[in-house]
Protein backbone atom coordinates (compact mmCIF):
# COMPACT_ATOMS: atom_id res chain seq x y z
CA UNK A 1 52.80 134.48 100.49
CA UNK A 2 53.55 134.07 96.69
CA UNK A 3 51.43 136.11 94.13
CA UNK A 4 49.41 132.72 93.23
CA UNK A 5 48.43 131.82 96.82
CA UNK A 6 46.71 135.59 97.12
CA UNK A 7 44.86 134.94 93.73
CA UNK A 8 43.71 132.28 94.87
CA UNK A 9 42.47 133.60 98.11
CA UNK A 10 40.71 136.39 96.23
CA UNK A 11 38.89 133.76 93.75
CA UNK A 12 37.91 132.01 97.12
CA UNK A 13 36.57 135.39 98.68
CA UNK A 14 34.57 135.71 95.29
CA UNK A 15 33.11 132.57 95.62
CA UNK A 16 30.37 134.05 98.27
CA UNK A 17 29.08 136.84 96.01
CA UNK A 18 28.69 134.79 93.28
CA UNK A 19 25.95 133.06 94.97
CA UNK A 20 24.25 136.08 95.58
CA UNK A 21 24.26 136.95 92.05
CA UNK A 22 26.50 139.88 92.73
CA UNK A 23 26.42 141.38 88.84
CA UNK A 24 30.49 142.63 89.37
CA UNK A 25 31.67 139.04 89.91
CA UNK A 26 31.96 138.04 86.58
CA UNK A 27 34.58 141.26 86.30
CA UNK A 28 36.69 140.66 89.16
CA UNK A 29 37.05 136.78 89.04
CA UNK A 30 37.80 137.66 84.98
CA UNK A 31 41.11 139.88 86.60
CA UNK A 32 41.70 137.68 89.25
CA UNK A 33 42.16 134.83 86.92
CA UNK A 34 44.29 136.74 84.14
CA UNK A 35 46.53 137.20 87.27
CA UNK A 36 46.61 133.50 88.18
CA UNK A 37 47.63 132.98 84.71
CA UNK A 38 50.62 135.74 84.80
CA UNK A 39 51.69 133.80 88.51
CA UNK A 40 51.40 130.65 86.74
CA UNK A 41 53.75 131.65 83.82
CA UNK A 42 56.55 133.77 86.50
CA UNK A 43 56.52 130.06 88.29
CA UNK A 44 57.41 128.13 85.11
CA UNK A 45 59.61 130.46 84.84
CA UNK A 46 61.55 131.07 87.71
CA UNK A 47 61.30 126.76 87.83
CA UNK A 48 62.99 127.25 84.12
CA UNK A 49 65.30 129.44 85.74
CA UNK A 50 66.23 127.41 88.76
CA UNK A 51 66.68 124.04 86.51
CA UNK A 52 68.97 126.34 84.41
CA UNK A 53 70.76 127.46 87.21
CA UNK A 54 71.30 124.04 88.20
CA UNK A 55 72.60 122.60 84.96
CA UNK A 56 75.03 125.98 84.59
CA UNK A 57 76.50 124.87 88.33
CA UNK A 58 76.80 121.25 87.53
CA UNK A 59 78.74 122.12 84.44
CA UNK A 60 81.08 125.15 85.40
CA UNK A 61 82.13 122.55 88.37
CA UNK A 62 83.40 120.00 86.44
CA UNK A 63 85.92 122.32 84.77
CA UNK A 64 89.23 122.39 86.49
CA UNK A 65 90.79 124.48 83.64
CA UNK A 66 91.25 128.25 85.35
CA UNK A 67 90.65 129.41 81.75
CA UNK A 68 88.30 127.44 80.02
CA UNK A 69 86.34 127.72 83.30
CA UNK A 70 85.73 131.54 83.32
CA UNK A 71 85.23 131.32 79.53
CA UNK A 72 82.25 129.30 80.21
CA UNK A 73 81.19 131.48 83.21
CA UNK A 74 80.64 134.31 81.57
CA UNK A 75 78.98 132.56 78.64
CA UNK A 76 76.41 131.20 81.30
CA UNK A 77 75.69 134.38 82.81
CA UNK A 78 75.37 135.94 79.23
CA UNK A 79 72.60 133.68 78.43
CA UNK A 80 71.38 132.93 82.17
CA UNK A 81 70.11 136.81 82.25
CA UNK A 82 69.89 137.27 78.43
CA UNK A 83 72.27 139.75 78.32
CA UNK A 84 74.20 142.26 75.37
CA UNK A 85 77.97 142.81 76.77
CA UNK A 86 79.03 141.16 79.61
CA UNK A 87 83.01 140.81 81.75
CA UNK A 88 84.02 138.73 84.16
CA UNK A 89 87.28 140.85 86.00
CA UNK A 90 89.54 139.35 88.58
CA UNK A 91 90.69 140.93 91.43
CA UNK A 92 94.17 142.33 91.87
CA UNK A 93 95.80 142.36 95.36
CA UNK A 94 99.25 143.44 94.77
CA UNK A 95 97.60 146.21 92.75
CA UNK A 96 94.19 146.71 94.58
CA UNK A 97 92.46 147.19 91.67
CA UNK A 98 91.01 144.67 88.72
CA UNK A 99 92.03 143.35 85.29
CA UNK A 100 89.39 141.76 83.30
CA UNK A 101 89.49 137.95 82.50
CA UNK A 102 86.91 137.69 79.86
CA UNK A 103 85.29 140.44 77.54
CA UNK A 104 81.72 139.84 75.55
CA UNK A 105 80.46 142.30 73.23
CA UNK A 106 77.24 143.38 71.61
CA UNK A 107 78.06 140.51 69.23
CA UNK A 108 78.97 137.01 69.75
CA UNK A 109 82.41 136.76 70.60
CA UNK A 110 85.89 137.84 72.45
CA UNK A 111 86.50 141.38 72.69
CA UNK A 112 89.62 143.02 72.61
CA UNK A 113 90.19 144.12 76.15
CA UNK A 114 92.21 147.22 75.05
CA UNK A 115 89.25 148.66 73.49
CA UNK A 116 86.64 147.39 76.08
CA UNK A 117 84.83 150.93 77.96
CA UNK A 118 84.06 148.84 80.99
CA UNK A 119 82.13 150.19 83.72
CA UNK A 120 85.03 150.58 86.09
CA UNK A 121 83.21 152.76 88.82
CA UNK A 122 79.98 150.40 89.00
CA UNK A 123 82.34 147.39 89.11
CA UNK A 124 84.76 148.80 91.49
CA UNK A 125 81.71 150.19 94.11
CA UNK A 126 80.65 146.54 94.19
CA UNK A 127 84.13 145.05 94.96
CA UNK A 128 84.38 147.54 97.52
CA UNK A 129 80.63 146.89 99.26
CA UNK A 130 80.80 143.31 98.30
CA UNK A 131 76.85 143.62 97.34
CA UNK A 132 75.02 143.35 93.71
CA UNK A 133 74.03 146.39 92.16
CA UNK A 134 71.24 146.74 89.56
CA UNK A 135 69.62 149.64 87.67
CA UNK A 136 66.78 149.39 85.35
CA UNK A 137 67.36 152.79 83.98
CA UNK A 138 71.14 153.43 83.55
CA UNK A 139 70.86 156.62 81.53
CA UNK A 140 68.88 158.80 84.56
CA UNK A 141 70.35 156.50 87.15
CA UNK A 142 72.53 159.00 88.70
CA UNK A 143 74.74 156.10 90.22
CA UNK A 144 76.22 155.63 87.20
CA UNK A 145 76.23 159.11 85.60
CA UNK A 146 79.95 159.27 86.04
CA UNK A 147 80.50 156.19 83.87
CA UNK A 148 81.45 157.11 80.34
CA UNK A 149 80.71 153.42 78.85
CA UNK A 150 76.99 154.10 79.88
CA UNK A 151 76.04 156.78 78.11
CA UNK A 152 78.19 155.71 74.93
CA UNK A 153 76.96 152.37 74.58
CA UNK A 154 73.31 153.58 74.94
CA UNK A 155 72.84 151.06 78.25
CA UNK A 156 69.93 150.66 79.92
CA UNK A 157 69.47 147.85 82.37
CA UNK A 158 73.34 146.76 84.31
CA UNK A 159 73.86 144.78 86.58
CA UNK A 160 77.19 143.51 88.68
CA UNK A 161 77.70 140.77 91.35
CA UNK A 162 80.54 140.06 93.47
CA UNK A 163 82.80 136.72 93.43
CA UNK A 164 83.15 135.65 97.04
CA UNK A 165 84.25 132.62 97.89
CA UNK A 166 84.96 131.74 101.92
CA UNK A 167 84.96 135.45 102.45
CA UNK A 168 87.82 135.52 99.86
CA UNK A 169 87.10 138.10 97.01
CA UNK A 170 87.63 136.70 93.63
CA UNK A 171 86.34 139.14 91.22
CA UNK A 172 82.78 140.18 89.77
CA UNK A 173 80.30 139.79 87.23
CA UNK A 174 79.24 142.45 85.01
CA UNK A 175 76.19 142.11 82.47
CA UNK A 176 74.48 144.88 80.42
CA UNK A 177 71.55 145.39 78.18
CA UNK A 178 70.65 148.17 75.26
CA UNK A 179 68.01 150.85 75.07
CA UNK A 180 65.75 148.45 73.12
CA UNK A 181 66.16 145.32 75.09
CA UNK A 182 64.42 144.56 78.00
CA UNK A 183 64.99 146.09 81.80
CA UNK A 184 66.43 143.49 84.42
CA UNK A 185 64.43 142.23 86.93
CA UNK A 186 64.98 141.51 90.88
CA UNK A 187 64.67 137.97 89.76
CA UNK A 188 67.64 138.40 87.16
CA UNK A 189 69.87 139.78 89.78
CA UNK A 190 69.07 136.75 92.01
CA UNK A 191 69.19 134.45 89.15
CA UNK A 192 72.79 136.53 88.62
CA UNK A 193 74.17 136.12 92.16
CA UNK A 194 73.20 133.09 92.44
CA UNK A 195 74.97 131.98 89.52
CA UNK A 196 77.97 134.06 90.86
CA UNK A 197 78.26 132.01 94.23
CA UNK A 198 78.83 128.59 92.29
CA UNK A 199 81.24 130.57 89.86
CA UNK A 200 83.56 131.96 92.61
CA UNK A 201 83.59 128.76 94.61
CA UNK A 202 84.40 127.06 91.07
CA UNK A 203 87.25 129.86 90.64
CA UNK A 204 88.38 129.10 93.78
CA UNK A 205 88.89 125.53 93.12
CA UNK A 206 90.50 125.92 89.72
CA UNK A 207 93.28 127.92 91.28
CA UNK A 208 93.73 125.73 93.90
CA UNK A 209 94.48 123.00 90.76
CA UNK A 210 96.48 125.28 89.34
CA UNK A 211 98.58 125.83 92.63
CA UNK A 212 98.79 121.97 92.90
CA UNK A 213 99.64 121.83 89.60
CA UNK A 214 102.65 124.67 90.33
CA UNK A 215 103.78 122.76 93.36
CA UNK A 216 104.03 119.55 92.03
CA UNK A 217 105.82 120.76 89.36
CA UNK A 218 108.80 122.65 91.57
CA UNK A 219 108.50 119.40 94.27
CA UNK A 220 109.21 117.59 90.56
CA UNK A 221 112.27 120.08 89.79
CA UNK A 222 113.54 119.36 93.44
CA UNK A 223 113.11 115.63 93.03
CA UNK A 224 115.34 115.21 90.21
CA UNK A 225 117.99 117.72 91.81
CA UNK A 226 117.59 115.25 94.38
CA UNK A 227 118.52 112.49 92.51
CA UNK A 228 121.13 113.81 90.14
CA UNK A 229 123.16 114.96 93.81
CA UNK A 230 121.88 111.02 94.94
CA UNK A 231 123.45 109.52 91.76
CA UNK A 232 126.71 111.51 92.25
CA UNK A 233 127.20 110.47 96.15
CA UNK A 234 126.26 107.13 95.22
CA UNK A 235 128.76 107.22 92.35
CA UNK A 236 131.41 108.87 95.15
CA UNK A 237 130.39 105.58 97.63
CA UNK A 238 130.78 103.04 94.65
CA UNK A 239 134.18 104.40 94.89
CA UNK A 240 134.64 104.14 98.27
CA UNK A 241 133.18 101.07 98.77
CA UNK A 242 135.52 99.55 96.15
CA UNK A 243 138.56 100.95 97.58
CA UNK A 244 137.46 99.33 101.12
CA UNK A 245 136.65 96.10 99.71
CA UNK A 246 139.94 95.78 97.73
CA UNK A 247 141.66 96.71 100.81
CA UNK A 248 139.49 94.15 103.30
CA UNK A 249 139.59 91.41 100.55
CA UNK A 250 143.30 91.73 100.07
CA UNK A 251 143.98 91.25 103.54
CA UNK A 252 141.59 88.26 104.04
CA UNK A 253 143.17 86.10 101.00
CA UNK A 254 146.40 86.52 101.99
CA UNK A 255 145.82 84.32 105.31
CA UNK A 256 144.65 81.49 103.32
CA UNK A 257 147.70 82.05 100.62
CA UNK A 258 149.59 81.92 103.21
CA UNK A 259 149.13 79.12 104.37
CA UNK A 260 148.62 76.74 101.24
CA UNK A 261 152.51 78.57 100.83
CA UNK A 262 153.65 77.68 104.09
CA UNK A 263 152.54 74.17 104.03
CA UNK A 264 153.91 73.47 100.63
CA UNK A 265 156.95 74.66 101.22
CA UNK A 266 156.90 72.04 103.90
CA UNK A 267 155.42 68.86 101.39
CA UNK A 268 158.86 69.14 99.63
CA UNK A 269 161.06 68.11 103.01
CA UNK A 270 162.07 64.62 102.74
CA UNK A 271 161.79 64.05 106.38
CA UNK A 272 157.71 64.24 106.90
CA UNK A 273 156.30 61.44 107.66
CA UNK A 274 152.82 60.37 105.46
CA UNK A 275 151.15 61.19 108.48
CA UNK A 276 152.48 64.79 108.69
CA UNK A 277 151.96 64.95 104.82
CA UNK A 278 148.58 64.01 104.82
CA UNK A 279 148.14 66.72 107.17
CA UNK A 280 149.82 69.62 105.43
CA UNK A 281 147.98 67.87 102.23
CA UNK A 282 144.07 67.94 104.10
CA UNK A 283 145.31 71.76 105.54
CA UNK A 284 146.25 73.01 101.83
CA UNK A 285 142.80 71.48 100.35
CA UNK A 286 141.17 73.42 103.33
CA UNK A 287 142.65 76.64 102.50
CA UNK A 288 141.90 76.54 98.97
CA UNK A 289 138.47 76.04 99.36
CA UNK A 290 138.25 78.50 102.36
CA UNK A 291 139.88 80.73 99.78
CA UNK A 292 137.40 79.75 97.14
CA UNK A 293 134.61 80.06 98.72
CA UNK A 294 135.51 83.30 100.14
CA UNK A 295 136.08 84.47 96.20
CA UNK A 296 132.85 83.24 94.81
CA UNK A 297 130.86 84.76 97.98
CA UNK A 298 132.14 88.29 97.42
CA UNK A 299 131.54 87.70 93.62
CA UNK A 300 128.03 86.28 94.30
CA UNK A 301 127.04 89.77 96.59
CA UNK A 302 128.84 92.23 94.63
CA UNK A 303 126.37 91.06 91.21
CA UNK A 304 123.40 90.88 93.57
CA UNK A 305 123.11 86.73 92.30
CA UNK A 306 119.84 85.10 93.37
CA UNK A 307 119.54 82.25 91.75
CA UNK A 308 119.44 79.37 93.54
CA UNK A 309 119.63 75.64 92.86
CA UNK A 310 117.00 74.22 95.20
CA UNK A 311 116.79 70.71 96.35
CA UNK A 312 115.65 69.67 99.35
CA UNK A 313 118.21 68.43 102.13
CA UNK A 314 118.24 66.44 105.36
CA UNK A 315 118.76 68.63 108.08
CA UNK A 316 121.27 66.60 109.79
CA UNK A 317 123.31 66.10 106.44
CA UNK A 318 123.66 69.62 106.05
CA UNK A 319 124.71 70.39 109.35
CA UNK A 320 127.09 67.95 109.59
CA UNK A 321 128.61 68.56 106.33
CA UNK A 322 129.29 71.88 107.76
CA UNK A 323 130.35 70.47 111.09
CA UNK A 324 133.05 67.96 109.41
CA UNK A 325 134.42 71.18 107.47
CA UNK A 326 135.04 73.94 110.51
CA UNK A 327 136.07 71.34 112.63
CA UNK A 328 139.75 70.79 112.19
CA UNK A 329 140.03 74.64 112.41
CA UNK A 330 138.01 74.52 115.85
CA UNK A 331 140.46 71.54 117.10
CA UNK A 332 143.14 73.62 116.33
CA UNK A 333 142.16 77.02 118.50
CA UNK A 334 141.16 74.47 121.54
CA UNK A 335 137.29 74.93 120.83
CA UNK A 336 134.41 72.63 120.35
CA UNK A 337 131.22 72.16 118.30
CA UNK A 338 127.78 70.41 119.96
CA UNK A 339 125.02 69.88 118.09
CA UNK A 340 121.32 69.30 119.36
CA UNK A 341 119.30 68.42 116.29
CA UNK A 342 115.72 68.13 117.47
CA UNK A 343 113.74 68.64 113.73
CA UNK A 344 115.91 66.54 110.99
CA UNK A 345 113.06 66.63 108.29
CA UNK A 346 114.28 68.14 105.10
CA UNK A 347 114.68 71.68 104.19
CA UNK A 348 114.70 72.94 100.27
CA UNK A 349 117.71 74.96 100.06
CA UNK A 350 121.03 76.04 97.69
CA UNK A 351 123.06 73.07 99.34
CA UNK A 352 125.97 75.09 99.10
CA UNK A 353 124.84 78.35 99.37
CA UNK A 354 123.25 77.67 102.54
CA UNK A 355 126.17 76.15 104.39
CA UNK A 356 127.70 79.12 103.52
CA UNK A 357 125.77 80.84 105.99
CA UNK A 358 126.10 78.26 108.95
CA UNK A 359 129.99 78.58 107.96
CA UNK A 360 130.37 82.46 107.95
CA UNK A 361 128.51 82.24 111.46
CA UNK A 362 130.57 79.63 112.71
CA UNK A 363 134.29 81.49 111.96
CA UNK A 364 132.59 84.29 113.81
CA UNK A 365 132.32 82.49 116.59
CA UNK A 366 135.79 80.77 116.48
CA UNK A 367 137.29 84.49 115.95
CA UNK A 368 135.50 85.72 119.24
CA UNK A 369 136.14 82.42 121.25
CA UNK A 370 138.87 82.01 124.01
CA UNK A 371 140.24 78.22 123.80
CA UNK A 372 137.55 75.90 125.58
CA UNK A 373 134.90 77.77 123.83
CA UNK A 374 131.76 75.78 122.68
CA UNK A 375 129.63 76.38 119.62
CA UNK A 376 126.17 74.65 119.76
CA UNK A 377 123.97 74.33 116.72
CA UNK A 378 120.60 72.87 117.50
CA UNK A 379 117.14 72.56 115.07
CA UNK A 380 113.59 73.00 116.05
CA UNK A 381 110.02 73.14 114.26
CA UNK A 382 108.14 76.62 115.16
CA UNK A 383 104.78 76.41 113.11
CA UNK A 384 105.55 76.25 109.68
CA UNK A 385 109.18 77.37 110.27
CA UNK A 386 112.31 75.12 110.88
CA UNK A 387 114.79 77.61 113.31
CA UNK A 388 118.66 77.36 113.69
CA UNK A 389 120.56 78.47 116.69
CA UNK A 390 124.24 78.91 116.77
CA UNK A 391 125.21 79.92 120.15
CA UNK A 392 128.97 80.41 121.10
CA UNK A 393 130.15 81.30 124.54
CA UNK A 394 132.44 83.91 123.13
CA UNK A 395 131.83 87.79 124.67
CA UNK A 396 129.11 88.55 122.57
CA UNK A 397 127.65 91.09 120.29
CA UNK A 398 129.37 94.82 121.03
CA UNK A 399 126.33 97.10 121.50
CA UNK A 400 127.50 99.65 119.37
CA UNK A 401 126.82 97.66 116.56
CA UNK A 402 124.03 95.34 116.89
CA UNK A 403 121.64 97.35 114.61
CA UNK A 404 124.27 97.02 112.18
CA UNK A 405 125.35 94.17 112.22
CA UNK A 406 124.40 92.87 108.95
CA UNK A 407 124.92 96.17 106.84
CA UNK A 408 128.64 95.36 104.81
CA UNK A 409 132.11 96.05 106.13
CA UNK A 410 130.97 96.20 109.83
CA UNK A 411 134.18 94.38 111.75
CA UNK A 412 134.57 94.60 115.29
CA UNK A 413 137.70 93.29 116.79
CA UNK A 414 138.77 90.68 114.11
CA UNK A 415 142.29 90.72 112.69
CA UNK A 416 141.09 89.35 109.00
CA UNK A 417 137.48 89.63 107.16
CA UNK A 418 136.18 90.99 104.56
CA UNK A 419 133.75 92.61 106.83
CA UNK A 420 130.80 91.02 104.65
CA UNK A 421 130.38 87.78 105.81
CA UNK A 422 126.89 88.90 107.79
CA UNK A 423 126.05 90.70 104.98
CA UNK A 424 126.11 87.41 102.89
CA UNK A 425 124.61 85.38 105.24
CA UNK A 426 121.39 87.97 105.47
CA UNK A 427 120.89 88.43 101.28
CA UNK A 428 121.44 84.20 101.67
CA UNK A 429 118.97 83.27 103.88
CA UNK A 430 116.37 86.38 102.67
CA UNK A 431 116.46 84.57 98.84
CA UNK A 432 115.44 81.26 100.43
CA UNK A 433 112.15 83.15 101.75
CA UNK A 434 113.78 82.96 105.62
CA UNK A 435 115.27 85.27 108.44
CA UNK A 436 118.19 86.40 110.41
CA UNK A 437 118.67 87.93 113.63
CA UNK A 438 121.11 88.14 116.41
CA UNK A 439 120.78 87.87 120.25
CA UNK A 440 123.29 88.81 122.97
CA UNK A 441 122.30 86.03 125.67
CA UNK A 442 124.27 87.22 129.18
CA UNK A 443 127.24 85.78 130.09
CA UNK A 444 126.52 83.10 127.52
CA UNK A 445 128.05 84.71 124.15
CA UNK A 446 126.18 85.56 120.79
CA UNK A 447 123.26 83.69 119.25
CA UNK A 448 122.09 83.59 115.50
CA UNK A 449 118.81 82.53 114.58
CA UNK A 450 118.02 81.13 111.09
CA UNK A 451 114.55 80.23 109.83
CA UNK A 452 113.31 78.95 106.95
CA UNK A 453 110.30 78.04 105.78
CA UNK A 454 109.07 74.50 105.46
CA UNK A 455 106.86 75.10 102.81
CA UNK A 456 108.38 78.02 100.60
């Protein structure tokens, strides 16, 4: 029952009497409302009080500054409790002791914390109990008889509060007043610890930040380690990858070189018939372009080109443009080439970047093809898609490198290649907005399947 509910009870109770005329009424309801007005003034107050209290935790947890945060804490609890000299000290774990984070003296201002006389014993006893302490009479208190700061500072009224925050203790709060300022109240020390519980859950907080802050900063320091070791293994691949290349590359061109050699050696005999020269003339063309095209591929891949000159083609044109190319080389290994065109709308493609990729697939399959193999290309709609399957009835895909099948330099089994035909026929098809995969089918060979969009 608060002091303005029992006045009021009283004034009720006086009510009677004054009917009778009692001649002491006018005296007690006189007192009894002099005390409703003294309860009506400690509510504003404490209401004061509480909205203060409010405002100081709204503010003190929008502060994520560790410093700036318990310079405004103990500013707050200077002027929540009115006080003279206040500190805010931090506890020390390694140390099991204290060092004080902020210092206010009699007058406005930072103190110098080497001259501070702070009340080390009252501060420490509350760190220890983990409960507020108050005394309204410091100088006959004989808690605090031991501390020297007390009696030379001419302190009164004290007060401390611990910092506890998830059972974690922070620190404490320690507030004074002079001889001729007034005596704390129960109210002040609940108005103090109050004040106290926001603080050390905002302390809390900010060194959390802080920590985040300290961890993202060594994760940051680790990172570009990281990357300066990344940059000098990718500089150590470049070079590997190079010497590879030059190695694969040299190998492949020297088939084709070969051959236009070969076959012009045989264009100066006198005894060829033009039947046998327009052979050895059509086989020449076809090695230069195979060696050509194998040139400006590796070029295109190694400088990462993606433009493309888009037009849109007839299916069946640009299959059997590719058809009427690899087929003299099929003839000559013993092998065939089917094709079961069942969507012959037009795609909008590179022209010939795109037959590169039906052609790279296609000497795969006459490389892993026994004579009377058969390579079938067929063409269907799927939704919005137009899909390409190249089947051969080679022996398929080895297992052990299926998932990488389209990284570069993966060869399995081939005499020649650069070893980045795949590679070229996945960054190909990916720039026209399409995909690539590969299927073992049993006992029937390898498949590859090539969408493409029919709207891109």
């Amino acid at each position: 029952m608060t002091e303005l509910t029992r006045q009021l009870n009283a004034l009720e109770a006086t009510l009677p009497r004054l009917r009778r005329g009692d001649p002491t009424v006018f005296y007690d309801v006189t007192v009894i409302l002099e005390k409703l007005r003294e309860a009506a003034i400690a509510l504003e107050r404490r209401q004061a009080e509480l909205l203060t209290l409010y405002e100081v935790g709204r503010d003190i947890a929008s502060i994520i500054d560790l410093g700036q945060l318990l310079e405004s804490i103990m500013d707050r609890a200077i002027v929540l409790v009115q006080a003279e000299r206040g500190f805010l000290v931090l506890r020390d774990a390694k140390r099991d002791d204290f060092e004080v984070a902020v210092a206010r003296q009699f007058s406005a201002g930072e103190v110098d914390e080497a001259q501070v006389e702070i009340s080390h014993n009252i501060i420490r006893r509350v760190m220890s109990t983990r409960e507020p302490l108050m005394t309204t009479n410091a100088q006959e208190d004989p808690r605090f008889q031991s501390s020297t700061s007390i009696v030379a500072y001419s302190i009164r009224s004290a007060m401390a509060v611990p910092l506890i925050a998830k059972d974690e203790l922070i620190g404490a709060i320690y507030v004074d007043t002079r001889m001729k300022a007034r005596a704390y109240s129960v109210g002040d020390l609940s108005l103090l610890s109050a004040l106290a519980d926001q603080a050390a859950v905002a302390i809390r907080m900010a060194r959390l930040y802080d920590e985040l802050q300290q961890r993202n900063r060594e994760l940051q320091a680790t990172l570009d380690e990281l990357r300066t070791t990344q940059d000098e293994l990718i500089r150590a691949e470049r070079l590997s990858v190079v010497g590879r290349m030059a190695s694969s590359i040299i190998h492949d061109l020297k088939n084709p070189m070969t051959s236009i050699k070969g076959f012009a050696q045989f264009l100066g005999r006198d005894d060829l018939s033009p039947e046998q020269r327009r052979y050895f003339s059509a086989t020449i063309s076809r090695s230069i372009d195979r060696f050509v095209g194998m040139t400006q591929e590796i070029l295109d891949y190694v400088r990462g080109d993606v433009s493309l000159d888009l037009k849109w083609v007839p299916v069946s044109e640009l299959i059997n443009d590719v058809r009427t190319f690899i087929e003299p080389d099929f003839r000559a290994k013993g092998l065939r080439i089917q094709t079961d065109l069942a969507f012959t709308g037009s795609v909008l493609v590179d022209q010939g970047k795109f037959q590169r990729v039906f052609l790279n697939i296609a000497n795969n399959a006459r490389d892993a093809m026994d004579p009377g193999g058969v390579l079938t290309i067929t063409s269907q709609q799927v939704g919005d898609q137009v899909e390409f399957r190249l089947q051969d009835t080679g022996p398929g895909i080895p297992p052990e490198i299926m998932d990488r099948l389209f990284e570069p330099f993966v060869t399995h089994g081939k005499p020649s290649g650069t070893g980045l035909g795949l590679a070229i026929v996945k960054k190909v098809v990916e720039d026209h907005g399409g995909t690539v995969r590969a299927e073992n089918s049993p006992g029937q060979g390898a498949c590859f399947v090539v969408t493409l969009p029919l709207n891109p």
